[in-house]
Protein backbone atom coordinates (compact mmCIF):
# COMPACT_ATOMS: atom_id res chain seq x y z
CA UNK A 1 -12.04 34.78 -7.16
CA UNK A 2 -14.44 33.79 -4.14
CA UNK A 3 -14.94 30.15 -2.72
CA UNK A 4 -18.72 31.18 -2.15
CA UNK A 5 -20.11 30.29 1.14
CA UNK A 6 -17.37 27.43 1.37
CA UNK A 7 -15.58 28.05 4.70
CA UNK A 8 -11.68 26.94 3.85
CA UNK A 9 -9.81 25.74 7.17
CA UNK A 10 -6.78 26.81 6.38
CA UNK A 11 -4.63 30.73 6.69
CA UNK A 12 -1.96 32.28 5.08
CA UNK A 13 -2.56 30.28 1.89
CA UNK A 14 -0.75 31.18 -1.43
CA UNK A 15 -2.08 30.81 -4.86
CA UNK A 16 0.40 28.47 -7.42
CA UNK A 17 -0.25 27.77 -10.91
CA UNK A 18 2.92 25.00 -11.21
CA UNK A 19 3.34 21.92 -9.30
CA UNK A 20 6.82 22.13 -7.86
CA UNK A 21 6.89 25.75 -5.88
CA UNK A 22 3.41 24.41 -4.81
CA UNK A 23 4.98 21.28 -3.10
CA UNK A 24 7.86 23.73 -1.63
CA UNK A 25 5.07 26.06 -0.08
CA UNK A 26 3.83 23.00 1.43
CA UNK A 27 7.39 21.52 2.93
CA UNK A 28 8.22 24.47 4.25
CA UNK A 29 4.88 24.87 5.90
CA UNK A 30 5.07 20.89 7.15
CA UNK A 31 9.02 21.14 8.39
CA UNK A 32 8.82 24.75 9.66
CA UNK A 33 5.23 22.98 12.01
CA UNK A 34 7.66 19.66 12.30
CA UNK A 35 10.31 21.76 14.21
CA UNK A 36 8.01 24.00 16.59
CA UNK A 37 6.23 20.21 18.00
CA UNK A 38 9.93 19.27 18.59
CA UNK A 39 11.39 22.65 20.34
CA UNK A 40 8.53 22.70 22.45
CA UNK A 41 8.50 18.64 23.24
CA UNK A 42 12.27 18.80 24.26
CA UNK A 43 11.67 22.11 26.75
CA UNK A 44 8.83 19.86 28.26
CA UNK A 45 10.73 16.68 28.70
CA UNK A 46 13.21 19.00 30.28
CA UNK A 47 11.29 21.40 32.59
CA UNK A 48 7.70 19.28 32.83
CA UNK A 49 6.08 22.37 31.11
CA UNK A 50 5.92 24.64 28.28
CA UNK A 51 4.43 28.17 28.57
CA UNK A 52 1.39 27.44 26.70
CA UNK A 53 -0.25 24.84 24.56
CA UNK A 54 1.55 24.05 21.24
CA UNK A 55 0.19 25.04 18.09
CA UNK A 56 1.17 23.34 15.57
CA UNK A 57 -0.41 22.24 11.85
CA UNK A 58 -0.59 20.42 9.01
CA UNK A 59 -0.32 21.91 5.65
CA UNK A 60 -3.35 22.49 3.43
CA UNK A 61 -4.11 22.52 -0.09
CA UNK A 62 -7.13 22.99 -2.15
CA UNK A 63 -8.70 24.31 -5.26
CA UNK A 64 -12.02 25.61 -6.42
CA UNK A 65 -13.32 24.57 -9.88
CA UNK A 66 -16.12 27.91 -10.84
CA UNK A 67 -17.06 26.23 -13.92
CA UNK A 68 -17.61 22.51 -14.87
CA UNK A 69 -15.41 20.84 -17.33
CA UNK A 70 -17.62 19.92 -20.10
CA UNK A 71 -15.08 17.80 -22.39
CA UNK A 72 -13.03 15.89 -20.07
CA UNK A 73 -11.63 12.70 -21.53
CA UNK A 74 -14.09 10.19 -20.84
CA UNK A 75 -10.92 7.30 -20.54
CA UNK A 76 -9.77 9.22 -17.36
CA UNK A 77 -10.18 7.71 -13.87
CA UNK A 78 -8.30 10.33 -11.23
CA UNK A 79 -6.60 13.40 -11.84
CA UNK A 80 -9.77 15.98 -12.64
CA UNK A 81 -12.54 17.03 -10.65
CA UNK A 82 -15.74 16.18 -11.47
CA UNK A 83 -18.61 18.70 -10.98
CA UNK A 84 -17.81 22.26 -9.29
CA UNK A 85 -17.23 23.71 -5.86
CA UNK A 86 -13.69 24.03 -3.55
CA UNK A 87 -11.94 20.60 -2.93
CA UNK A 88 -9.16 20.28 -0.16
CA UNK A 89 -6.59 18.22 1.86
CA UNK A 90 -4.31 18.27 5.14
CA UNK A 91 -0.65 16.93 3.80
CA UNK A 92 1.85 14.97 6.05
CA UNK A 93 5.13 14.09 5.08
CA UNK A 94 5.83 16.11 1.85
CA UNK A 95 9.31 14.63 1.07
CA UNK A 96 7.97 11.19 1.16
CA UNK A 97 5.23 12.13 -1.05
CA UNK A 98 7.11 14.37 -3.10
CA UNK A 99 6.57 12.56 -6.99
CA UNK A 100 3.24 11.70 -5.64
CA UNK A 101 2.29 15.09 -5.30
CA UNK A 102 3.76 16.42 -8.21
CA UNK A 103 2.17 14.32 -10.47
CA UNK A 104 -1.36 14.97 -9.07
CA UNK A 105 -1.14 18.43 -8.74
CA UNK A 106 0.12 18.49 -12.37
CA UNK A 107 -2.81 16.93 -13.94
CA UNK A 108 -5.29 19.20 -11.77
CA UNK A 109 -3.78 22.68 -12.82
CA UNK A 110 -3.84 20.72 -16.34
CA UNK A 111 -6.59 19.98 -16.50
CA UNK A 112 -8.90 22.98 -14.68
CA UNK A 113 -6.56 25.96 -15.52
CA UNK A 114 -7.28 27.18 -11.94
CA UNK A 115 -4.36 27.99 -9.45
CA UNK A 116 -3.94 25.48 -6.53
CA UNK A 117 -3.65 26.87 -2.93
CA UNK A 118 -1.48 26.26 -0.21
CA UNK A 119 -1.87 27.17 3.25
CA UNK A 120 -1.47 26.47 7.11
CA UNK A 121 -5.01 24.15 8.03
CA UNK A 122 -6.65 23.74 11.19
CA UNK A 123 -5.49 20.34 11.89
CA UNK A 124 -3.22 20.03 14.66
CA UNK A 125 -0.19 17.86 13.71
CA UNK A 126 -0.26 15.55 16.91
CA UNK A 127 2.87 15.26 18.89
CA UNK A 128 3.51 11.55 17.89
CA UNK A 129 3.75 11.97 14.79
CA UNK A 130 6.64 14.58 14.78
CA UNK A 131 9.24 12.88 15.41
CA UNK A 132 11.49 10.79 13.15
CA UNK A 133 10.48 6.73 12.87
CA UNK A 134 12.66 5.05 15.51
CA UNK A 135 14.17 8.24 16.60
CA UNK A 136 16.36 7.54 19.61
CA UNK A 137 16.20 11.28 21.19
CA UNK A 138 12.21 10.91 20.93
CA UNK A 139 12.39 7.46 22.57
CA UNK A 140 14.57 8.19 25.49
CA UNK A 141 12.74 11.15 26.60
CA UNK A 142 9.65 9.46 26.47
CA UNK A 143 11.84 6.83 28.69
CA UNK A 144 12.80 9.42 31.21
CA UNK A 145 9.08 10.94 31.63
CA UNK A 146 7.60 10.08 35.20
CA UNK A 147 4.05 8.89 34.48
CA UNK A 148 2.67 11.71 35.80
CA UNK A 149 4.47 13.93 32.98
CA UNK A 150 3.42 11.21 30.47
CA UNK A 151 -0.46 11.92 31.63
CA UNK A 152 0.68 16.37 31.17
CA UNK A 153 1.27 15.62 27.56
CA UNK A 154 -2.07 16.35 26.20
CA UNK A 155 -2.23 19.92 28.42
CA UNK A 156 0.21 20.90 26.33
CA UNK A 157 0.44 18.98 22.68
CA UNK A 158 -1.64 17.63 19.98
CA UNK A 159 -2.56 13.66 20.37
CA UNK A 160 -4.30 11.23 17.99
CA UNK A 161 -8.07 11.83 17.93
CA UNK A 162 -9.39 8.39 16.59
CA UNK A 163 -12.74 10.62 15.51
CA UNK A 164 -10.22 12.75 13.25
CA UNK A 165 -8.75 8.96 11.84
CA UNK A 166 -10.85 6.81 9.86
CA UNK A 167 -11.70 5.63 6.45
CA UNK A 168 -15.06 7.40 5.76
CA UNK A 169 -13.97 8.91 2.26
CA UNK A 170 -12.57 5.67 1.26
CA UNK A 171 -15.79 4.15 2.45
CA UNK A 172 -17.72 6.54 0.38
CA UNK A 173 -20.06 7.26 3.54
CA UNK A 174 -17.90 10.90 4.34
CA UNK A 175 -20.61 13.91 3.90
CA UNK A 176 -19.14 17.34 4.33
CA UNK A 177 -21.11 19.91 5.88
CA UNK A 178 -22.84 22.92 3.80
CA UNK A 179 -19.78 25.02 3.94
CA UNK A 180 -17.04 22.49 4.33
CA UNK A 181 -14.98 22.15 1.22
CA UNK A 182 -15.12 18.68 -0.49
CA UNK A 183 -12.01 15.78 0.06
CA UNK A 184 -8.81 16.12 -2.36
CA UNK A 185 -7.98 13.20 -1.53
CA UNK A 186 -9.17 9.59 0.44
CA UNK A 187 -6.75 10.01 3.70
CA UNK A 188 -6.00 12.95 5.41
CA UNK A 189 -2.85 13.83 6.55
CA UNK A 190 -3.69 12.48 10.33
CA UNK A 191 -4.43 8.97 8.71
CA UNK A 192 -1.47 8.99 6.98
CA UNK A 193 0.63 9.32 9.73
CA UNK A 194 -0.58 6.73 11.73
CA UNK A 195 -0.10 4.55 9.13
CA UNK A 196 3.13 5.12 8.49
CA UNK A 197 4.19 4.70 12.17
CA UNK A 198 2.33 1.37 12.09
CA UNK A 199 4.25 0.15 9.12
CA UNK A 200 6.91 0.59 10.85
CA UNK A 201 5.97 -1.47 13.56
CA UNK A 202 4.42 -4.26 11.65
CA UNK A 203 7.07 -4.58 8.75
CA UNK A 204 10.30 -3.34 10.38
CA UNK A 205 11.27 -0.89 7.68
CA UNK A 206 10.78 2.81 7.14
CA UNK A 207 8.14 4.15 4.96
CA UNK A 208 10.58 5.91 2.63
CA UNK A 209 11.50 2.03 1.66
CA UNK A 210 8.70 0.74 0.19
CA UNK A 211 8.10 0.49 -3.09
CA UNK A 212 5.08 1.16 -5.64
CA UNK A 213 4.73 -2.91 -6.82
CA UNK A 214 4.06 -4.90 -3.38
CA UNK A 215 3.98 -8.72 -3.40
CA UNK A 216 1.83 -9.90 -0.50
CA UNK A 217 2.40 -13.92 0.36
CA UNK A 218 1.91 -16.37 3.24
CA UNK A 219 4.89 -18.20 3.27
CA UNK A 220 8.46 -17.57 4.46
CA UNK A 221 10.07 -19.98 1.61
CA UNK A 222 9.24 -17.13 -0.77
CA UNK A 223 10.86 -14.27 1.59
CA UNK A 224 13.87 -16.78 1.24
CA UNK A 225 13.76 -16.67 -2.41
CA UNK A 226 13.44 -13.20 -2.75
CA UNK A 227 16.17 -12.26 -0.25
CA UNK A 228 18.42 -14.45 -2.73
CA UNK A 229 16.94 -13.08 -5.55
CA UNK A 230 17.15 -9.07 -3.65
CA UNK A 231 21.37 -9.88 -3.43
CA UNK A 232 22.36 -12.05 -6.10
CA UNK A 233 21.03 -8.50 -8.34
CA UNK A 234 23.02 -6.40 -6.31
CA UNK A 235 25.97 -8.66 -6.52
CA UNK A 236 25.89 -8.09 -10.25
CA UNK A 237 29.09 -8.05 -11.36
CA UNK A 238 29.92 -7.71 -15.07
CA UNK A 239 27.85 -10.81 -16.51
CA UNK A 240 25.61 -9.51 -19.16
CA UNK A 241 23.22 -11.36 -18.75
CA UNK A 242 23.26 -10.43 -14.70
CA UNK A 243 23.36 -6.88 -15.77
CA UNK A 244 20.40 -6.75 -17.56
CA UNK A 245 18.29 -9.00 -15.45
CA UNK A 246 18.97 -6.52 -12.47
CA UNK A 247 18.85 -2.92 -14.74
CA UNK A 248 17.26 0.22 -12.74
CA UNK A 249 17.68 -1.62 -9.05
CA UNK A 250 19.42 0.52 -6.81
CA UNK A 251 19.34 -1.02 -3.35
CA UNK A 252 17.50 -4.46 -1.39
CA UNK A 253 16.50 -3.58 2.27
CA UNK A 254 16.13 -5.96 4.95
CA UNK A 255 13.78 -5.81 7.75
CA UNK A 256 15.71 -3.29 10.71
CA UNK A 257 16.65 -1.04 7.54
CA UNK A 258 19.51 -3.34 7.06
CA UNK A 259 20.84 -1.84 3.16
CA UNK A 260 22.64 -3.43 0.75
CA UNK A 261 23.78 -1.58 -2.26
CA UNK A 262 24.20 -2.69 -5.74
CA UNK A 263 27.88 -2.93 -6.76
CA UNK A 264 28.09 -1.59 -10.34
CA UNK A 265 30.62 -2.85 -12.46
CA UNK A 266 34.21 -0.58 -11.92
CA UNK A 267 33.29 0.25 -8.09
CA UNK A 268 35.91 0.08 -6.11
CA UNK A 269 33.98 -0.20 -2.91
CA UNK A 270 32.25 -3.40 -1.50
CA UNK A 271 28.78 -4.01 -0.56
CA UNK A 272 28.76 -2.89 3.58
CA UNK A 273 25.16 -3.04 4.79
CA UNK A 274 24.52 0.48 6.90
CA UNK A 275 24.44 0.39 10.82
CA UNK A 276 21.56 -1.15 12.11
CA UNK A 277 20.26 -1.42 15.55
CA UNK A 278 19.63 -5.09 16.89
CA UNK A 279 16.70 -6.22 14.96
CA UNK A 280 13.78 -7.45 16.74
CA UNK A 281 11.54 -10.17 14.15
CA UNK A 282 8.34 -8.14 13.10
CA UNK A 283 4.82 -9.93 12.87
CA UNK A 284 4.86 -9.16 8.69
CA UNK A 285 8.35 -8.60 7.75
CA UNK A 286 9.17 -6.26 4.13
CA UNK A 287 12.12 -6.81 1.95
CA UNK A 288 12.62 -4.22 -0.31
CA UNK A 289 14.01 -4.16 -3.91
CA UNK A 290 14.48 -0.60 -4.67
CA UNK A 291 14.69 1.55 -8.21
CA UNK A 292 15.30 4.83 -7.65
CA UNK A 293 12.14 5.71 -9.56
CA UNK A 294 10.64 4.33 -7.18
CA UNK A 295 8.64 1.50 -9.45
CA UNK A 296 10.79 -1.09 -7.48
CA UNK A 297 9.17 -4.09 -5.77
CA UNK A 298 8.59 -4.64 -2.29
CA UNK A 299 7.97 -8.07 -0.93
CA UNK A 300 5.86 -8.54 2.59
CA UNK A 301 5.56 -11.64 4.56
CA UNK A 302 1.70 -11.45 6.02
CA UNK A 303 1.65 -14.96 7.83
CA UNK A 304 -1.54 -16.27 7.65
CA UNK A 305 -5.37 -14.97 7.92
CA UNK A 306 -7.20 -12.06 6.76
CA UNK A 307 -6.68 -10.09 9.59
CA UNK A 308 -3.13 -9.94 8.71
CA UNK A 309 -4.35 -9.06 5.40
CA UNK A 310 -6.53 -6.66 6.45
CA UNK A 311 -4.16 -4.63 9.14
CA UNK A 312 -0.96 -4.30 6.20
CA UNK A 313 -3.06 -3.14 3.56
CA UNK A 314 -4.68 -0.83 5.99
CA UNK A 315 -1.54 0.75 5.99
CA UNK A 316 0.27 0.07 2.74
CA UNK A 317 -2.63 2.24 1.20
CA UNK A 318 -1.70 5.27 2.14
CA UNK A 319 1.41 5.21 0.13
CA UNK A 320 -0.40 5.19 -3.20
CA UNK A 321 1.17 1.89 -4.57
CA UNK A 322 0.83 1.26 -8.49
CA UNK A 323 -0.28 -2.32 -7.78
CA UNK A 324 0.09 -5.38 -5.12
CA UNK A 325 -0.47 -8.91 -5.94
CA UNK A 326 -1.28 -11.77 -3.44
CA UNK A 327 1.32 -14.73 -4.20
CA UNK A 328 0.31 -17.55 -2.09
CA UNK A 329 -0.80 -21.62 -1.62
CA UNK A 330 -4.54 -22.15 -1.57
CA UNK A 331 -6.40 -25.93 -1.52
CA UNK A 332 -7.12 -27.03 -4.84
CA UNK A 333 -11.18 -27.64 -4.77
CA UNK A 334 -11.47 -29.36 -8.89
CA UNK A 335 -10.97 -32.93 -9.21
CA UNK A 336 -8.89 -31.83 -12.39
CA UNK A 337 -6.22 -29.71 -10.53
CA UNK A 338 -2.85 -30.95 -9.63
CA UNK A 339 -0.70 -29.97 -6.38
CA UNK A 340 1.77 -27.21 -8.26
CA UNK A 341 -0.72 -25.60 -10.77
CA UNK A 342 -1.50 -22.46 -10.50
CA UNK A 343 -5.29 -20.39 -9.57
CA UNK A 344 -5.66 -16.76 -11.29
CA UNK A 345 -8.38 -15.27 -9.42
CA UNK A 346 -11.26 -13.41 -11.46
CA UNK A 347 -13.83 -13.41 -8.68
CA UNK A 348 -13.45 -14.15 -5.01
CA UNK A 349 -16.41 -15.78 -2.71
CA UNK A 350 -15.16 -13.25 0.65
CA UNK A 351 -16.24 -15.30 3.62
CA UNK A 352 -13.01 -13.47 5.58
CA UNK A 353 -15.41 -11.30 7.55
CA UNK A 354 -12.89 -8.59 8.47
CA UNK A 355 -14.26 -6.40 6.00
CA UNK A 356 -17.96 -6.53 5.92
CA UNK A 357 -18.69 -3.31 7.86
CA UNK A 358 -16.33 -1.12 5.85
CA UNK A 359 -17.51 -2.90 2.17
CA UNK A 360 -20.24 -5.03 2.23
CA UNK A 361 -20.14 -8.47 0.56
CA UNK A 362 -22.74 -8.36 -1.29
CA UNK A 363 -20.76 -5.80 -3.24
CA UNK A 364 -18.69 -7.35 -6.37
CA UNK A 365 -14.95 -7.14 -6.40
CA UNK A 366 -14.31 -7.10 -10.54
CA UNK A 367 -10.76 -8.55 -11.76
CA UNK A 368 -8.80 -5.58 -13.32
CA UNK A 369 -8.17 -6.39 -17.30
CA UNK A 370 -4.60 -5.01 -16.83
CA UNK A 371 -3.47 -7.08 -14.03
CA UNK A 372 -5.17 -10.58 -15.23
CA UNK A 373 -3.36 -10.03 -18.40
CA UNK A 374 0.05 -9.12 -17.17
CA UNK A 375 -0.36 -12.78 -14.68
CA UNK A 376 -1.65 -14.10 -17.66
CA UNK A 377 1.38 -13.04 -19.95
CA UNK A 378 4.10 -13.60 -17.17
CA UNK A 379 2.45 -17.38 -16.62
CA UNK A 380 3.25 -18.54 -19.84
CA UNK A 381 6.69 -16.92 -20.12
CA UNK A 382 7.93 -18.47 -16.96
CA UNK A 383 6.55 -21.62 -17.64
CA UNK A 384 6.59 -22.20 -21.31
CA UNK A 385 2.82 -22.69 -22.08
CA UNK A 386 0.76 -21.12 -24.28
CA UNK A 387 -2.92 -20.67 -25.44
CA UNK A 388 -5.04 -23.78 -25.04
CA UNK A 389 -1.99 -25.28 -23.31
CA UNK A 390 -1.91 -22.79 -20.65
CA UNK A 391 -5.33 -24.65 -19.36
CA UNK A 392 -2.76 -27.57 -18.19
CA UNK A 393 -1.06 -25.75 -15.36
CA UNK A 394 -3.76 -22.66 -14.63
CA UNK A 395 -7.14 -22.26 -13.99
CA UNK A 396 -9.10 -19.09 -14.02
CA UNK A 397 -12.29 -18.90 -11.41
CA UNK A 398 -13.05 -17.73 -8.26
CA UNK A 399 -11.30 -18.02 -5.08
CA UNK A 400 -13.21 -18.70 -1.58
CA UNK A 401 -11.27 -16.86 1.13
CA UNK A 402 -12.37 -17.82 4.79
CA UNK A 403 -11.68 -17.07 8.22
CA UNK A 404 -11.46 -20.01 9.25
CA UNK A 405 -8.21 -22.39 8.53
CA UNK A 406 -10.09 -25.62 9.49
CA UNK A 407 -13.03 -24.93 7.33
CA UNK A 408 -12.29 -28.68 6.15
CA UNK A 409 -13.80 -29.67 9.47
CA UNK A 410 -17.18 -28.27 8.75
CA UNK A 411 -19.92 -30.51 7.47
CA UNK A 412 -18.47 -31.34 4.45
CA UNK A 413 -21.72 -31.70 2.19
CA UNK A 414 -22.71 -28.35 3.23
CA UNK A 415 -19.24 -26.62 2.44
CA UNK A 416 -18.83 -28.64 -0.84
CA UNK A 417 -22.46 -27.78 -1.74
CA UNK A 418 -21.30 -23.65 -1.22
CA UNK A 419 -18.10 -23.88 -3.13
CA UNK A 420 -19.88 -25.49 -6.30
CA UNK A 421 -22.47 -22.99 -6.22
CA UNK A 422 -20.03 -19.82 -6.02
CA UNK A 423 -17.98 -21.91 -8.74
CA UNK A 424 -14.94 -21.46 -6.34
CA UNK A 425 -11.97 -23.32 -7.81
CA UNK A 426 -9.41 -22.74 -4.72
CA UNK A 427 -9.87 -22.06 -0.78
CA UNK A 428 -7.21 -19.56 0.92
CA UNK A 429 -6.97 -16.94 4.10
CA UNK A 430 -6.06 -14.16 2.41
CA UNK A 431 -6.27 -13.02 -1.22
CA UNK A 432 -10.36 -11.68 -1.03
CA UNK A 433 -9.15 -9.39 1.95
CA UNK A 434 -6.24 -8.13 -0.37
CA UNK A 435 -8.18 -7.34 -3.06
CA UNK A 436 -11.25 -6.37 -1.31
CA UNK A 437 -8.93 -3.44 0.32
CA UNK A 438 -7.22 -2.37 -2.81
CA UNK A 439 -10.98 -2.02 -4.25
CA UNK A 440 -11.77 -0.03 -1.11
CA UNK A 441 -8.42 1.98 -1.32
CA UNK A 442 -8.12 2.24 -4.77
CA UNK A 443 -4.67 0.58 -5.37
CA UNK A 444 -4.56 -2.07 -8.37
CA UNK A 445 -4.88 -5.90 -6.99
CA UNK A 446 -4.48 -9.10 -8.55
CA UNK A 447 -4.02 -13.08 -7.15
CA UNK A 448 -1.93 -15.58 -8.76
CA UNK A 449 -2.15 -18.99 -5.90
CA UNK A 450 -0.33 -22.44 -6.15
CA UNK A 451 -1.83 -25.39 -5.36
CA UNK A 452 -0.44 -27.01 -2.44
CA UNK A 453 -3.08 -29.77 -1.18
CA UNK A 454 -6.62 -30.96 -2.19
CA UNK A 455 -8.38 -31.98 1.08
CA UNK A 456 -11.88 -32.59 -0.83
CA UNK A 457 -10.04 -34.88 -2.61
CA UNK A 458 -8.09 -36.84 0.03
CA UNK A 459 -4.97 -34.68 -0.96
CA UNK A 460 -3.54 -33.39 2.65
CA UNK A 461 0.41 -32.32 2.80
CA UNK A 462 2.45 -34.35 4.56
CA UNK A 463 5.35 -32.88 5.93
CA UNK A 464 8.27 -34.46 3.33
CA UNK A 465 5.72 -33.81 0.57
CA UNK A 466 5.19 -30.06 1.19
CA UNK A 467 9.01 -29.55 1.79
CA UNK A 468 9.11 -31.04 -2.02
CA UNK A 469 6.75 -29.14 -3.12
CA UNK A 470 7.94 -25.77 -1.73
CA UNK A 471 11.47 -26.48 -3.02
CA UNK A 472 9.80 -27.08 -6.85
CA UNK A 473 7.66 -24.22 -6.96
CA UNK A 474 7.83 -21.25 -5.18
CA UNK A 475 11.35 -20.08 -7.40
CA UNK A 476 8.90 -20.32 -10.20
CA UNK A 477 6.28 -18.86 -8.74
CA UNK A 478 7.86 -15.83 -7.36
CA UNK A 479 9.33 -15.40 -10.53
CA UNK A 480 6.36 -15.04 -12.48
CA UNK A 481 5.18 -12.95 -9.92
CA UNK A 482 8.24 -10.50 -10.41
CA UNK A 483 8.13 -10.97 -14.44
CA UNK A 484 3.71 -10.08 -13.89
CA UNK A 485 4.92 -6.56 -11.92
CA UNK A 486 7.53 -5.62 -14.61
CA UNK A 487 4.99 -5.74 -17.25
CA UNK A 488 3.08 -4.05 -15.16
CA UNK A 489 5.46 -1.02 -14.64
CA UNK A 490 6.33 -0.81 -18.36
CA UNK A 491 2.76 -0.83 -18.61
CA UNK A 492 0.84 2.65 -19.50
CA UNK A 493 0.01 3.56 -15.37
CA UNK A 494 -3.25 5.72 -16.32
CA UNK A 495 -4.45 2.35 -17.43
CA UNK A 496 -3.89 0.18 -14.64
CA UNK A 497 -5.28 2.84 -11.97
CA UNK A 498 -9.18 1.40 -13.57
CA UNK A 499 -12.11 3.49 -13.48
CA UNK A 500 -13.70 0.20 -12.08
CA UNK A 501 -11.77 1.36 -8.49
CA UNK A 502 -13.94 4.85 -8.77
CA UNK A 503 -17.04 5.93 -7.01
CA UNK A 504 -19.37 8.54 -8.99
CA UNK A 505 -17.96 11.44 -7.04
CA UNK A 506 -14.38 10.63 -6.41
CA UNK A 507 -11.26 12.63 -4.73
CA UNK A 508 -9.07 13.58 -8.14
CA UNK A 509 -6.10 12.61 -5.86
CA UNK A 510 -5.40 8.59 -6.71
């Protein structure tokens, strides 16, 4: 076989025709890179010096397609390769990404009958991203470094190159050169990385944590709920109706990796939550309700604004997610609507402005059929209405996010005469930014809101009002938010990942 003129940065690669020795190739390539960073990093913290610069890289893997694929199922939406020519990726973190991997590669050999290679690239894994989340070794020698050591580091070791990180695949604006072999994937392994340290920092949790259904909201009553929710399951104890309710969950995980397990029926042992290091509150916290499929949930406290919403989902991306749905309180903007009923969004009116450089608003964010229906569905179970009676408690329309919270403020003709041109039905912070990102990052998105005031209307919260409100709504409203993502995960997953979220000449990674 040749790879043409294509010039493939990456040596010593391997040819694999299955998945898992594939994935091995690339873990021992990762670890064995992993180790030499670390040697070396401990001899300078040590002596000030290492004999010569560190070289040390990420793992690569690509494929070449000779021949187009003439009778590819048309229902398919990632997973193949479109067209012809050599396709490629840097990897970071293999274990992490280990059913991830498999199940891509899988549908590629599948699918193209062509071998997949595996090799050392030409990306330098960079020094921070080499050590273990939190490791306490890494820390205190960074500690212990004069400054002037600190400012030797890059003499000697890899370090972030921000023109190496960005989203230009994702964006759809990455071009590779003439002999540059085309993206496997939308992040490389560099982006990755710094993603998963900043998860860290922002959520207070390790990556390996998180789960593939995310809940997004704005309000810590619902972290409350779901941290009672999280331990009543993995108290469990021999009630049937217990056991079933809380079937495949494994584990809840606080913020500061705080674990609890779930105590089966016949264990001897107690629930003990695993050493933890004093936790310091995180800007968006992540509770974690764990299967050990995976296809748990994970629950993230945002605060408010679409920055917020922009910087976690930034991140959360690069862990492939199945789905994440905004749960959240939004002002009512229909004289019909009541405080406590509930907004499905099918088209948002993005006035958040965080986003406008990387996807422009005039482009359309479409509602995914999958997701609407599984809200749709999980509505009426949780609430008890049905069909035409459904239209008493939930309205369908679009949602107006803005970046600014006191948008009532603004001349109110000219905001109300906006809103009833876009058809908005609801005004939040945060859910166009959400799905805006998991249209730009291809994850499955969705927004299910409860209204909690009407200022058009003269409806403000008061204080004692929104404390009743909370209290009467958010148990039901997480819980049809939990009840939307099982459906969602019994669902058929081909399905859900659209072919709305794909460009015409898309990575075949998801």
């Amino acid at each position: 076989m040749t790879h043409d003129l294509i010039s493939i940065p990456a040596h010593d690669t391997q040819a694999f025709r299955e998945a898992k020795p594939a994935i091995q190739r690339v873990r021992d390539i990762y670890h064995t890179n992993i180790k030499k960073n670390i040697r070396a990093f401990k001899e300078f913290a040590a002596k000030g010096s290492v004999q010569s610069p560190v070289e040390a890289f990420y793992p690569y893997i690509f494929t070449t397609v000779e021949k187009e694929v003439k009778n590819l199922d048309s229902r398919l939406s990632y997973g193949f390769i479109r067209g012809k020519g050599t396709f490629g990726t840097t990897i970071t973190h293999p274990d992490l990404f280990r059913d991830y991997l498999e199940e891509q590669i899988d549908k590629i050999l599948s699918r193209h009958h062509q071998p997949v290679y595996v090799g050392v690239s030409n990306s330098p894994i960079p020094i921070h991203f080499s050590f273990p989340n939190n490791d306490e070794e890494f820390n205190d020698s960074i500690r212990t470094l004069s400054r002037e050591r600190v400012e030797r580091i890059p003499d000697f070791f890899a370090v972030p190159d921000i023109n190496r990180i960005n989203d230009n695949i994702a964006n759809g604006t990455f071009k590779p050169g003439p002999q540059e072999p085309n993206p496997l994937s939308i992040f490389t392994a560099e982006r990755v990385d710094i993603s998963l340290q900043r998860l860290v920092h922002y959520t207070g949790t390790s990556p390996e944590h998180f789960q593939n259904f995310i809940l997004f909201t704005n309000y810590p009553f619902y972290v409350d709920e779901f941290i009672a929710y999280g331990k009543k399951i993995m108290e469990s104890g021999e009630d049937p109706k217990e056991q079933k309710e809380g079937q495949g969950y494994t584990e809840f995980v606080e913020p500061g990796n705080v674990i609890t397990k779930r105590r089966f029926p016949g264990s001897l042992k107690a629930n003990t939550p695993a050493n933890a290091p004093a936790f310091q509150q995180k800007q968006m916290p992540a509770y974690h309700l764990k299967r050990s499929d995976g296809n748990g949930v994970t629950l993230i406290n945002i605060g408010v604004g679409p920055s917020n919403a922009k910087t976690i989902t930034d991140h959360v991306a690069v862990l492939r997610p199945h789905c994440w749905l905004m749960l959240g309180h939004c002002a009512g903007l229909r004289q019909s609507q009541r405080l406590g009923d509930y907004v499905l969004a099918h088209a948002y009116l993005r006035e958040d402005q965080v986003l406008d450089e990387d996807l422009p608003p005039w482009i359309p964010i479409p509602p995914l059929a999958e997701v609407q229906q599984a809200v749709q569905q999980a509505v009426a179970e949780c609430t008890g209405f049905s069909g035409y009676e459904l239209k008493k408690i939930m309205r369908t329309g679009t949602v107006a996010t803005t970046s600014d919270r006191n948008w009532e403020l603004e001349d109110t003709e000219v905001s109300i005469h906006r809103f009833s041109r876009s058809r908005s039905i609801a005004v939040d912070m945060e859910s166009a930014t959400i799905a805006a990102n998991g249209f730009r990052f291809r994850v499955p998105y969705g927004t299910l809101l409860c209204v909690s005031d009407r200022p058009v209307h003269g409806e403000l919260k008061l204080p004692g009002m929104a404390n009743q409100f909370y209290r009467e709504r958010v148990n039901q409203h997480l819980e049809i938010g939990l009840c939307s993502l099982e459906f969602l995960r019994k669902s058929n997953l081909d399905l859900l990942h659209s072919r709305k979220l794909r460009t015409f000449i898309e990575p075949a990674f998801r």
